[in-house]
Protein backbone atom coordinates (compact mmCIF):
# COMPACT_ATOMS: atom_id res chain seq x y z
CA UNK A 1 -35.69 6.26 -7.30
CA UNK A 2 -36.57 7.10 -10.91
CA UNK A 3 -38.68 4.01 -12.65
CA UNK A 4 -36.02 3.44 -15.46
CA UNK A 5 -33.44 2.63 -13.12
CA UNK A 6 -35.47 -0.69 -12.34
CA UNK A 7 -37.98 -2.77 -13.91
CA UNK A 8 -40.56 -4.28 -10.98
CA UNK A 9 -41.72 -6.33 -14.21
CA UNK A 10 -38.36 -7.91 -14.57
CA UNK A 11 -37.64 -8.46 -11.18
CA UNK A 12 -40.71 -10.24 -11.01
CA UNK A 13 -40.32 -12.43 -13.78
CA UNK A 14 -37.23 -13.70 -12.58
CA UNK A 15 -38.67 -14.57 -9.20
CA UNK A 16 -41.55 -16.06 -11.62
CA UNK A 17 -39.59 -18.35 -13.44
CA UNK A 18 -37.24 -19.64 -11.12
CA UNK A 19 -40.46 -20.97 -8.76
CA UNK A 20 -42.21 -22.41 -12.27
CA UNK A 21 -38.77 -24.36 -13.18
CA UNK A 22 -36.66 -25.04 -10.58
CA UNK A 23 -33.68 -26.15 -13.39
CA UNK A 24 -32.93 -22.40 -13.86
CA UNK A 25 -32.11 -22.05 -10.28
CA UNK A 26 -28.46 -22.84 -10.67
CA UNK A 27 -27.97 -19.82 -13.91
CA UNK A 28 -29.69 -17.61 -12.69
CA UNK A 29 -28.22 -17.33 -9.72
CA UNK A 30 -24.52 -17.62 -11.57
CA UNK A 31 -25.92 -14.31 -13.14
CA UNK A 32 -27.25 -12.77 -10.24
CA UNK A 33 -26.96 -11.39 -6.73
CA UNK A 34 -29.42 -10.23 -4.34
CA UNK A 35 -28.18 -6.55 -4.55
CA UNK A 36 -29.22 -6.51 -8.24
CA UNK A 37 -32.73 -6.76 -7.43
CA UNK A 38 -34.76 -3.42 -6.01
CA UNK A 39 -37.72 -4.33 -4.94
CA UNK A 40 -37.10 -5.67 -1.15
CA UNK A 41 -40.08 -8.16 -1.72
CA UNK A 42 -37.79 -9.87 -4.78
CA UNK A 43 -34.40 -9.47 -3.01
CA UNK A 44 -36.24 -11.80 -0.01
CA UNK A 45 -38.12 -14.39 -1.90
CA UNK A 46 -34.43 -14.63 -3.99
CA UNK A 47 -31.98 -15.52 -1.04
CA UNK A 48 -34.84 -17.85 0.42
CA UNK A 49 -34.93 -19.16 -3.18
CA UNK A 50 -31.11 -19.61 -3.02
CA UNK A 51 -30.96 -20.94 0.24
CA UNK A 52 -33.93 -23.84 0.07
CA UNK A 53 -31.48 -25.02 -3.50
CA UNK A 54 -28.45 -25.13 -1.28
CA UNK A 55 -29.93 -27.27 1.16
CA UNK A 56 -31.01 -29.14 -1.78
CA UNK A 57 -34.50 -28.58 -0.48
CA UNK A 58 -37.27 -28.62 -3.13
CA UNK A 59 -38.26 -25.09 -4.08
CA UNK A 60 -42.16 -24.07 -5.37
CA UNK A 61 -44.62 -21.47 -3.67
CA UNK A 62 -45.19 -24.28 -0.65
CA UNK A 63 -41.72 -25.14 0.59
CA UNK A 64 -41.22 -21.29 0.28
CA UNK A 65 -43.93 -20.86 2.69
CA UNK A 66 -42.81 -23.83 5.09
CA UNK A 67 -39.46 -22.43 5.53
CA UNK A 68 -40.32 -19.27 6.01
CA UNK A 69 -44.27 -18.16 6.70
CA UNK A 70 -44.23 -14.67 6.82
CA UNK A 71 -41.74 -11.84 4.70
CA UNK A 72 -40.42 -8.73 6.11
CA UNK A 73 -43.32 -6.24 4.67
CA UNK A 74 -46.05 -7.96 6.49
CA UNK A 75 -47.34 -10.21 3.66
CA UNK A 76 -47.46 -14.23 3.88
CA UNK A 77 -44.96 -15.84 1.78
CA UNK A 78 -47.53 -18.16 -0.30
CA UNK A 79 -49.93 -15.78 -0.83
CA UNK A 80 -47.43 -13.34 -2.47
CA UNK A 81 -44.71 -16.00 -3.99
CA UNK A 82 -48.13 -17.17 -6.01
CA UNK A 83 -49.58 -14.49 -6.57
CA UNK A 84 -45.74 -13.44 -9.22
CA UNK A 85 -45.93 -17.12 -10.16
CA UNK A 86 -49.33 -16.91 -11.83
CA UNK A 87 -48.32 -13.42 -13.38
CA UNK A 88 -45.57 -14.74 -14.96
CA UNK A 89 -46.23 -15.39 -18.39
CA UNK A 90 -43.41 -17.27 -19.35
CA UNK A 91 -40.09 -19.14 -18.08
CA UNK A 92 -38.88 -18.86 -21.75
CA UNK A 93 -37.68 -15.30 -21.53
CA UNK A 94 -35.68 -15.38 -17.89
CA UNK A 95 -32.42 -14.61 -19.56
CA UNK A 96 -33.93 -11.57 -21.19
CA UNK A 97 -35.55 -10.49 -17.37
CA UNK A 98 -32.11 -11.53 -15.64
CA UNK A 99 -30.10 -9.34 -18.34
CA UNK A 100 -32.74 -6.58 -18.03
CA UNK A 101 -32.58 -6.88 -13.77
CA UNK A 102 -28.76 -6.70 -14.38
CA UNK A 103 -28.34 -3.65 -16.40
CA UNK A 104 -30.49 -1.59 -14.25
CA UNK A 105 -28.85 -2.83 -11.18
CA UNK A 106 -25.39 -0.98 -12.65
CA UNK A 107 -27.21 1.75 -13.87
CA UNK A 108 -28.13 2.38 -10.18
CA UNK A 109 -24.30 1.57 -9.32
CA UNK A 110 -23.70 4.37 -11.47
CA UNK A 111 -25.65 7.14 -10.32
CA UNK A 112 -24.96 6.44 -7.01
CA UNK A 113 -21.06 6.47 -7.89
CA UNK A 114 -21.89 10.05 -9.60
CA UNK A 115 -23.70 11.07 -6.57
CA UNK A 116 -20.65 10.00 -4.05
CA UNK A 117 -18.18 11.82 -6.59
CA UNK A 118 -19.99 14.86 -6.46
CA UNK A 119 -20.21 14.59 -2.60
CA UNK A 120 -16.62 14.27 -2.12
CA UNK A 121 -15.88 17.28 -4.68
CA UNK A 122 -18.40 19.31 -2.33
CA UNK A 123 -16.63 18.33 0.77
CA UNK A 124 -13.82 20.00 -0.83
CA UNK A 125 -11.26 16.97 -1.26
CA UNK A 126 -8.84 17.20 -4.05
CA UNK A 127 -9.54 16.61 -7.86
CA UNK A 128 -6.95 14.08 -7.63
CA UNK A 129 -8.23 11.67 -5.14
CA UNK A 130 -12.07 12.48 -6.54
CA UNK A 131 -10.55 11.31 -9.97
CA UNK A 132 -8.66 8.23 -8.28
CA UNK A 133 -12.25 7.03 -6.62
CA UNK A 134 -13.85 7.74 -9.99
CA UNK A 135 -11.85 5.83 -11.85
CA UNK A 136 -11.58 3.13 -9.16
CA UNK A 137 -15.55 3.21 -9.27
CA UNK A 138 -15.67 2.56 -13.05
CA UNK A 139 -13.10 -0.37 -13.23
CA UNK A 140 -14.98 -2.02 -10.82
CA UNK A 141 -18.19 -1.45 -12.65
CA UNK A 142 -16.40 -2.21 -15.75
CA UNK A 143 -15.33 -5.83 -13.47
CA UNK A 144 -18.90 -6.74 -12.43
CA UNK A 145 -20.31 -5.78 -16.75
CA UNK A 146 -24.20 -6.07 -18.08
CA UNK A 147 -24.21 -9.52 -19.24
CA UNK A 148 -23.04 -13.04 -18.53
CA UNK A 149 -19.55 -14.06 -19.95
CA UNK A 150 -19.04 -17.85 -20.31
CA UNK A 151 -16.68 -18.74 -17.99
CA UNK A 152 -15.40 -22.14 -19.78
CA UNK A 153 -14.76 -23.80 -22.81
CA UNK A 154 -14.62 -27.13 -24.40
CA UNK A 155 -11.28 -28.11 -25.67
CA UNK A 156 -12.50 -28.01 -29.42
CA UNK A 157 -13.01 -24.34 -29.24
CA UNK A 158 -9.93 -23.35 -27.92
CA UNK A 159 -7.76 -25.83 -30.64
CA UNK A 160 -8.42 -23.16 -33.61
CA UNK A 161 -6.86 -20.55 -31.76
CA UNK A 162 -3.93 -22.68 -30.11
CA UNK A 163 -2.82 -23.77 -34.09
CA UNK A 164 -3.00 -20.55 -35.51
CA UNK A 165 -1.13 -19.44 -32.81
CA UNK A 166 2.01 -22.04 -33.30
CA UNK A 167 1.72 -21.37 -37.11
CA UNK A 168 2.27 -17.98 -36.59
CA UNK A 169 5.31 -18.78 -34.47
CA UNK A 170 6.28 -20.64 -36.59
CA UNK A 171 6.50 -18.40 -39.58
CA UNK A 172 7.87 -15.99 -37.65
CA UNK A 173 5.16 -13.87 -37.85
CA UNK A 174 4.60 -13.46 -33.73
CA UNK A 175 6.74 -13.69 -31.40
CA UNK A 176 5.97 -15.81 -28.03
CA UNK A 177 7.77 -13.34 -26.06
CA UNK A 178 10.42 -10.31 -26.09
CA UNK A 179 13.74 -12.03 -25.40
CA UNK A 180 16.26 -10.24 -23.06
CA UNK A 181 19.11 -9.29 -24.84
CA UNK A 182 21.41 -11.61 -22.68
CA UNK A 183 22.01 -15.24 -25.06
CA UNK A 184 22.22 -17.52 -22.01
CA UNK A 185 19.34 -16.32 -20.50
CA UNK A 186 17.17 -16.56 -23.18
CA UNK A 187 18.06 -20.21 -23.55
CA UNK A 188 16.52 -20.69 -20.16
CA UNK A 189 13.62 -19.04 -20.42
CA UNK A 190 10.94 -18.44 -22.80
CA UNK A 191 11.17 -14.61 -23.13
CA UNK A 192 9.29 -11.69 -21.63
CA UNK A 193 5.60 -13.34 -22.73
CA UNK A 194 2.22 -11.52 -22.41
CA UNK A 195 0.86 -12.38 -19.39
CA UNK A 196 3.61 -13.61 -17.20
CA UNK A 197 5.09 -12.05 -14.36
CA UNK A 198 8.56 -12.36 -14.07
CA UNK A 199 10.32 -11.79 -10.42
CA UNK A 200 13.62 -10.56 -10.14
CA UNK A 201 15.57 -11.06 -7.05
CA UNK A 202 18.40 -10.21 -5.37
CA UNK A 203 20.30 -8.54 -2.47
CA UNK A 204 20.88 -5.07 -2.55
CA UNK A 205 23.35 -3.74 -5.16
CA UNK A 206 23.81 -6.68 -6.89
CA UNK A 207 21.68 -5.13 -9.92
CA UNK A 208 17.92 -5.58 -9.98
CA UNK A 209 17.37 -2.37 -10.99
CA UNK A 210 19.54 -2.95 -13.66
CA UNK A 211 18.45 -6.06 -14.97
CA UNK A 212 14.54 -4.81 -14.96
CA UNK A 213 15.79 -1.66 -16.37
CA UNK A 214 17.84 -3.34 -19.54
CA UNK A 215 14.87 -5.20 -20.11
CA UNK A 216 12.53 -2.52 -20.80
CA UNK A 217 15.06 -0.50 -22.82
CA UNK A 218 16.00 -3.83 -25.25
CA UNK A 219 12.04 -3.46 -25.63
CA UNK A 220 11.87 0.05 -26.24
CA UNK A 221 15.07 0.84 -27.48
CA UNK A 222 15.97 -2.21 -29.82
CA UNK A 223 12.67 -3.54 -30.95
CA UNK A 224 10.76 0.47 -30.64
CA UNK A 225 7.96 -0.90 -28.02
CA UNK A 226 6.44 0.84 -25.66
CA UNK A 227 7.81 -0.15 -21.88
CA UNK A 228 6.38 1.29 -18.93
CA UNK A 229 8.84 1.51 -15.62
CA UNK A 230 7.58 2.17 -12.27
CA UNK A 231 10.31 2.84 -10.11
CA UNK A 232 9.38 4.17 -6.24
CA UNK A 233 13.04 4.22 -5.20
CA UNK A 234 14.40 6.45 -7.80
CA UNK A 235 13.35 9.81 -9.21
CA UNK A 236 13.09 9.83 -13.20
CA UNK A 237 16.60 11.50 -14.00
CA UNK A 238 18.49 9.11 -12.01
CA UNK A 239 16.92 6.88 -13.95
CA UNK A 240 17.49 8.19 -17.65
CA UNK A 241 21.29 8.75 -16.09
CA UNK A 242 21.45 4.87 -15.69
CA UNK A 243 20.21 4.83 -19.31
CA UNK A 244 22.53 7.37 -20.88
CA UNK A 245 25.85 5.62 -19.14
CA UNK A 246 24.80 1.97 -19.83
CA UNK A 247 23.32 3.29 -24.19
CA UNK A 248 26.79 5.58 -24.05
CA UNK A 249 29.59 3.72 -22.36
CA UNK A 250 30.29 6.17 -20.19
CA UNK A 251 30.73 5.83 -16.45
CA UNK A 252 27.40 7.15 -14.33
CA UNK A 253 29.64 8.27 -11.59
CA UNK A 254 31.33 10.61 -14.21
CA UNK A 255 27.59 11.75 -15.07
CA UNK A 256 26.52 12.33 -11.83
CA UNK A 257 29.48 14.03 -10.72
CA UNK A 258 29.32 16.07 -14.54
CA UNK A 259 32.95 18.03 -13.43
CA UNK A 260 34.74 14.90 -14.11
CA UNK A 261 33.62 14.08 -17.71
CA UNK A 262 36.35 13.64 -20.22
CA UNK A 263 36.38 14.89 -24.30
CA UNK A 264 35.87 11.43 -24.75
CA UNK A 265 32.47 11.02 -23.09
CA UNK A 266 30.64 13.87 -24.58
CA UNK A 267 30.52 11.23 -27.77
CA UNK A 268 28.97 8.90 -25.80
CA UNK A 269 26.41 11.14 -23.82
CA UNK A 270 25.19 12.28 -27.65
CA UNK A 271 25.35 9.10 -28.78
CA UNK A 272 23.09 7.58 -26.65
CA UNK A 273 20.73 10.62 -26.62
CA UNK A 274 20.12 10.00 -29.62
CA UNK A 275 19.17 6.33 -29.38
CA UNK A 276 16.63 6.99 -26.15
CA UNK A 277 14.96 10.16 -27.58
CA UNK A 278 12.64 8.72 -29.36
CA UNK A 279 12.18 5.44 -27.59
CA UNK A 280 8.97 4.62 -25.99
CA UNK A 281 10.52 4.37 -22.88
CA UNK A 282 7.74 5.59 -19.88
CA UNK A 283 8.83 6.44 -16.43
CA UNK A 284 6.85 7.05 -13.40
CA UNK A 285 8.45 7.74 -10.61
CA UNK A 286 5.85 8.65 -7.61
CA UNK A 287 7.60 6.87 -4.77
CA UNK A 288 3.62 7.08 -3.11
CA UNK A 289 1.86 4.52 -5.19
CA UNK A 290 -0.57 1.81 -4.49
CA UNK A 291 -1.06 -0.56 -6.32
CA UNK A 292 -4.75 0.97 -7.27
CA UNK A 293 -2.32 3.52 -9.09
CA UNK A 294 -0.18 1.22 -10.56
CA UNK A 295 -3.33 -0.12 -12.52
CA UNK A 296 -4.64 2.94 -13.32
CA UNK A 297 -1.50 4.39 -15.16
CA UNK A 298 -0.83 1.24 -16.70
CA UNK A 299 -4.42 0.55 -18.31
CA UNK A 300 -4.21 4.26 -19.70
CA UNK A 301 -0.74 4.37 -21.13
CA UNK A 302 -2.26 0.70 -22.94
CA UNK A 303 -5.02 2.55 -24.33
CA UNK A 304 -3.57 5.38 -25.29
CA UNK A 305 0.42 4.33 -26.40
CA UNK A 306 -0.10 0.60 -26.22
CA UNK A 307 2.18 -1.49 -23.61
CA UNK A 308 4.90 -4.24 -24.56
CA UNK A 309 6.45 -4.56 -20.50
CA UNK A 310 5.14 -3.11 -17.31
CA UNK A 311 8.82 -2.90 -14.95
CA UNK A 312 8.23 -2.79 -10.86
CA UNK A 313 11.20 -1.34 -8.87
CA UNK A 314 9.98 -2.81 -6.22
CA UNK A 315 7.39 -4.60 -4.71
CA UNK A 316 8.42 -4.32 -0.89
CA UNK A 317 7.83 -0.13 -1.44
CA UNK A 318 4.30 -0.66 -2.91
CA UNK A 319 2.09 0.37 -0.38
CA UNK A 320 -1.47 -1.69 0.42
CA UNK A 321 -4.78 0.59 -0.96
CA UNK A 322 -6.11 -0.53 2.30
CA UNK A 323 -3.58 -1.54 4.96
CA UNK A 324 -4.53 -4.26 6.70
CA UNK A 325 -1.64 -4.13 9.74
CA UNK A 326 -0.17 -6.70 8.65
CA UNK A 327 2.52 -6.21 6.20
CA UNK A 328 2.18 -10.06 5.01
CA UNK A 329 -1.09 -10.06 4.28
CA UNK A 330 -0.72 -6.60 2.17
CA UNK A 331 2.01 -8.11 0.23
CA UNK A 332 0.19 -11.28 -0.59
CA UNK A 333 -2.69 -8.89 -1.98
CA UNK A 334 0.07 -6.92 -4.08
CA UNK A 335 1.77 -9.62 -5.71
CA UNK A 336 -1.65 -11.19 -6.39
CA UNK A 337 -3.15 -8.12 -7.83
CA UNK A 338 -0.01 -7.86 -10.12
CA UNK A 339 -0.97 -11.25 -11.25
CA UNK A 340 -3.99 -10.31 -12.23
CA UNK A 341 -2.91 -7.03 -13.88
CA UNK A 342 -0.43 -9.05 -16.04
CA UNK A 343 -3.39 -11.09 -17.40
CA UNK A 344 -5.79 -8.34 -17.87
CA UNK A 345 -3.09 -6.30 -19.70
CA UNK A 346 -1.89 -9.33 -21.55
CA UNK A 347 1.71 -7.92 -21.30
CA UNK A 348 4.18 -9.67 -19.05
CA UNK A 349 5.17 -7.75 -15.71
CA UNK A 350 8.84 -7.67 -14.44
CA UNK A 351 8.54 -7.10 -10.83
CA UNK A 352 11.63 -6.37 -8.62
CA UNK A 353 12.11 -7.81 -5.35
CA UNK A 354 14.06 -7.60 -2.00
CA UNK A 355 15.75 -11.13 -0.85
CA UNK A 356 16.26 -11.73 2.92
CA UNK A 357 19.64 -12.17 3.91
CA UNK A 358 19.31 -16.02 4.98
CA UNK A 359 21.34 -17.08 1.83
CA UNK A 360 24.48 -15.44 3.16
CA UNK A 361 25.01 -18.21 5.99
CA UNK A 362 24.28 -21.37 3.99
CA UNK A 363 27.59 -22.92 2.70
CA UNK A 364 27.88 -20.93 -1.50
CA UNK A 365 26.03 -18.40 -0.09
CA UNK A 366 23.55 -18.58 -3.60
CA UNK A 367 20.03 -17.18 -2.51
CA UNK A 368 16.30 -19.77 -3.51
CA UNK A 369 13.00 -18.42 -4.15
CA UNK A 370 12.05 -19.24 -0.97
CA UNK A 371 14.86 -16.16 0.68
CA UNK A 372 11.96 -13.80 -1.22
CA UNK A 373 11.17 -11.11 1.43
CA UNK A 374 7.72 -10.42 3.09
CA UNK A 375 5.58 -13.18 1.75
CA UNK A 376 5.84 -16.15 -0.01
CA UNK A 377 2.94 -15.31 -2.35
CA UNK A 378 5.59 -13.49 -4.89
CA UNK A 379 7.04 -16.81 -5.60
CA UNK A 380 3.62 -18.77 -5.89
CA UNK A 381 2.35 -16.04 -7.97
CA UNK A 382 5.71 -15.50 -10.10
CA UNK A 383 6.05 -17.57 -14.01
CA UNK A 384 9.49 -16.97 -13.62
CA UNK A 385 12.24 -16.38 -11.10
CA UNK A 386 15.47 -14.79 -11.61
CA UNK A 387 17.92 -14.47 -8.80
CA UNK A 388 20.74 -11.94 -8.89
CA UNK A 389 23.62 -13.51 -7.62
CA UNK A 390 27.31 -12.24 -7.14
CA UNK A 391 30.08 -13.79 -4.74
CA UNK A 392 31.79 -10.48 -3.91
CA UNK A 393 34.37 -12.47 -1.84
CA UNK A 394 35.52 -14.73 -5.45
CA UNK A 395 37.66 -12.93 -7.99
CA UNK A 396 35.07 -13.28 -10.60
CA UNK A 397 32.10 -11.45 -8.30
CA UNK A 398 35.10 -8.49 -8.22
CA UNK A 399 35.32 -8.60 -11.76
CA UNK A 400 31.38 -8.64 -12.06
CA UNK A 401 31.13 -12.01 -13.01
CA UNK A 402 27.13 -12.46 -12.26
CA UNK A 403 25.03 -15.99 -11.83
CA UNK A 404 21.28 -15.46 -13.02
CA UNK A 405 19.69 -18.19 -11.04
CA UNK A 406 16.28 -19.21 -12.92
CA UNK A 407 14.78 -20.84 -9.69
CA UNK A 408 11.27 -21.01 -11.15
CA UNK A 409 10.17 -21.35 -14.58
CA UNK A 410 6.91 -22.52 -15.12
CA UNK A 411 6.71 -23.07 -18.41
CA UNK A 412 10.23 -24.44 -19.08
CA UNK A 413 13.53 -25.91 -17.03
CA UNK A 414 15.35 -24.22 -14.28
CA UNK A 415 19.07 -23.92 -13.92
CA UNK A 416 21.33 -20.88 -13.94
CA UNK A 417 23.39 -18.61 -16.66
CA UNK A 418 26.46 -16.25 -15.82
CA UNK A 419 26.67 -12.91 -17.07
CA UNK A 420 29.07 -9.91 -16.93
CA UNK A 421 28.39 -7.09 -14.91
CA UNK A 422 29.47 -3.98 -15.96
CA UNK A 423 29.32 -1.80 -12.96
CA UNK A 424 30.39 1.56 -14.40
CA UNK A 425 27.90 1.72 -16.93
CA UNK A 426 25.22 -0.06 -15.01
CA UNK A 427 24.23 -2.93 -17.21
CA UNK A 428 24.14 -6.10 -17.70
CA UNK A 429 26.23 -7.72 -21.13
CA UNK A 430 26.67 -11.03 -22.36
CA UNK A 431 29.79 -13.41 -20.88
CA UNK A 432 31.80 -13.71 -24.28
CA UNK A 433 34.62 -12.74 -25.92
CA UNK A 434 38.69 -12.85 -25.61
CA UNK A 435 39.62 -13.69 -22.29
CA UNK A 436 42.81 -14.15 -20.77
CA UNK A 437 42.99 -17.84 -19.76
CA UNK A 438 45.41 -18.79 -16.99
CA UNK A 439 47.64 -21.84 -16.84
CA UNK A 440 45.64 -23.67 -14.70
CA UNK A 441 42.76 -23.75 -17.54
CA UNK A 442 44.76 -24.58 -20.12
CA UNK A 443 46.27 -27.66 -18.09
CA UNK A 444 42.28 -28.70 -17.60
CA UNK A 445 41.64 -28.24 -21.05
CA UNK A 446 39.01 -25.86 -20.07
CA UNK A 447 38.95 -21.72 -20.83
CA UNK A 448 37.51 -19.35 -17.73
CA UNK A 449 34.28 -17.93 -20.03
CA UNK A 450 33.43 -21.91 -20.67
CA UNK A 451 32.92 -22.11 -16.92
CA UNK A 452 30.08 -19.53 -16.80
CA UNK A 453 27.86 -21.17 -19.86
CA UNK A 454 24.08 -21.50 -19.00
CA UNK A 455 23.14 -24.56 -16.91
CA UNK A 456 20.03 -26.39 -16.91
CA UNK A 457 18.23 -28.62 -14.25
CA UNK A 458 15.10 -30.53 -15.07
């Protein structure tokens, strides 16, 4: 091991000052671990350090030597824990020695990363996955960082921030959130907001896709942001077909089928090329992903494009990095990992998500958060959650009459919102306009679209 990838001097003091003052006991060890030390001699006396302060035992060169006479190289424990005691010339500096034992420790974490990459390009794997454990090497380096970061803050430093940010609001000059596009919705929830993940649910072809698809073109369409879609069901063009039928008004089967397109719809199909050309509208489409890739793609279109919405079609085809054999458990690490990624992106995440088909025997048939399939994590993890609903069996559901069911909202009321499916164009519009209105409403004093208004519960 070269001498500048650890100071013995550091390591020492450290050791030093934590046996002179037994108050630094607690930070240091917030800052440290016993892998960050090299010498075997400090990584010892350190854990029997940390262990005598957990037992709330006192802790000098003595007690070291009553719990534990003798250390592993053959030396006795007082004659060596006093020995770096009376060498250590002060207990002033030990944040300078813990921040000095703590850079060297990653510098070691990143030569021996280098070396592993270099083995695995010799064994002859492929510059893809050597690029994947790279990269997966450096985040968590990047994770475990060179110095401490305070972990808390008193409620006085966080009220600046908090002000300017309502003030701001206020004057319209941020945003909280991207809204949605669809009125009634947005008056249940708080928008798209950095940070939050947003679940949508539903049965199959009811129109998650859909919904999480309108939402990141209103983004990158409408307001010109850059939306990021990850879908592992569909390929890319099936995609971008949804996209040109619901921007064009033209009817995707007619697209797909291309024979069947009318003079009319060649309008359309220009029409909305020419909205989505330039939109920052991102697709992946690797139906292979983990979750490790997920992150990766995300954090580099953010630095190098910037990132306004990540969209998930859908969690239940995300597969674990590690599998664990049960497919609970690697959903629970998914959704939490999405979490996380939300926060560390600060952009919010709309993930997709199958429902269990439990709601379909309970008398209205309208699915709960709790129908969420393959663990209930999503739902404790989740800001928000939106449940596609549609009663195919009511004449409304076969006109495309939809209920958004806002089960969860953490940060305002739940209740439900109807909007109008459009099937043939594959989007979701707003419930408004001229309607015809039979007698039977007109006797009750009451029109059909002012039965579908947004509800709320508190």
């Amino acid at each position: 091991m070269r001498v500048d990838l650890y100071s013995e001097e550091s390591e020492y003091g450290v050791i030093g000052a934590m046996l002179l003052q037994a108050e630094l006991i607690e930070a240091v060890t917030e800052r440290l671990v016993v892998g960050d030390f090299y010498d075997p001699v400090c990584q010892e006396l350190f854990q029997l350090i940390r262990a005598c302060h957990e037992q709330s035992l006192p802790v000098d060169v003595v007690t070291l030597s009553e719990q534990k006479p003798m250390l592993a190289c053959g030396e006795r424990t007082l004659f060596v824990a006093g020995t770096i005691a009376s060498n250590t010339p002060s207990t002033a500096n030990w944040e300078t020695y813990a921040k000095i034992v703590k850079q060297r420790s990653v510098a070691r974490k990143v030569v021996a990363a280098a070396d592993q990459i270099k083995q695995r390009m010799e064994e002859g794997l492929s510059l893809d996955e050597v690029l994947a454990f790279g990269q997966q090497a450096w985040v968590e380096l990047e994770a475990e960082g060179t110095t401490a970061r305070k972990e808390y803050r008193f409620i006085g430093e966080i009220l600046p921030a908090a002000v300017d940010g309502i003030d701001a609001r206020f004057n319209r000059q941020v945003i909280l959130g991207h809204d949605t596009g669809l009125t009634d919705l947005d008056g249940l929830v708080p928008g798209l907001c950095p940070g939050h993940l947003v679940v949508v649910g539903g049965l199959p072809g009811l129109g998650k896709t859909t919904l999480g698809l309108g939402f990141a073109e209103r983004i990158a369409v409408q307001h010109q942001r850059p939306a990021l879609v990850f879908s592992l069901e569909m390929t890319d063009v099936e995609l971008v077909n949804r996209s040109i039928a619901a921007a064009g008004t033209v009817p995707l089967k007619r697209i797909n089928e291309g024979h069947s397109l009318e003079d009319g719809d060649w309008t359309g199909i220009t029409s909305a090329v020419s909205r989505l050309k330039d939109a920052p509208l991102i697709i992946c489409d690797d139906a292979s992903l983990t979750l490790r890739g997920i992150r990766r793609i995300a954090r580099s279109v953010k630095r190098e494009y910037g990132l306004d919405v990540v969209v998930i079609d859908y969690i239940g085809l995300i597969e674990a990095d590690q599998k664990s054999g049960s497919r609970y458990q690697d959903v629970t690490e998914i959704s939490r990992g999405i979490k996380r990624l939300a926060k560390e992106l600060a952009v919010p995440i709309v993930l997709l998500a199958q429902l269990n088909r439990g709601s379909t025997s309970r008398p209205g048939k309208k699915p709960t958060k709790s129908d969420l399939r393959d663990s209930g994590q999503i739902e404790a993890d989740a800001d928000i959650v939106i449940l596609v609903h549609r009663d195919m069996e009511s004449e409304a559901g076969q006109n495309g009459v939809t209920e958004l069911i806002v089960d969860k909202n953490r940060h305002g009321p739940v209740g439900s919102c109807f909007v109008q499916h459009q099937g043939a164009y594959h989007r979701f519009v707003n419930l408004a306009g001229p309607r015809e209105v039979s007698q039977e409403e007109v006797e009750m004093g009451r029109t059909f679209a002012s039965k579908f208004k947004g509800r709320k519960t508190a």
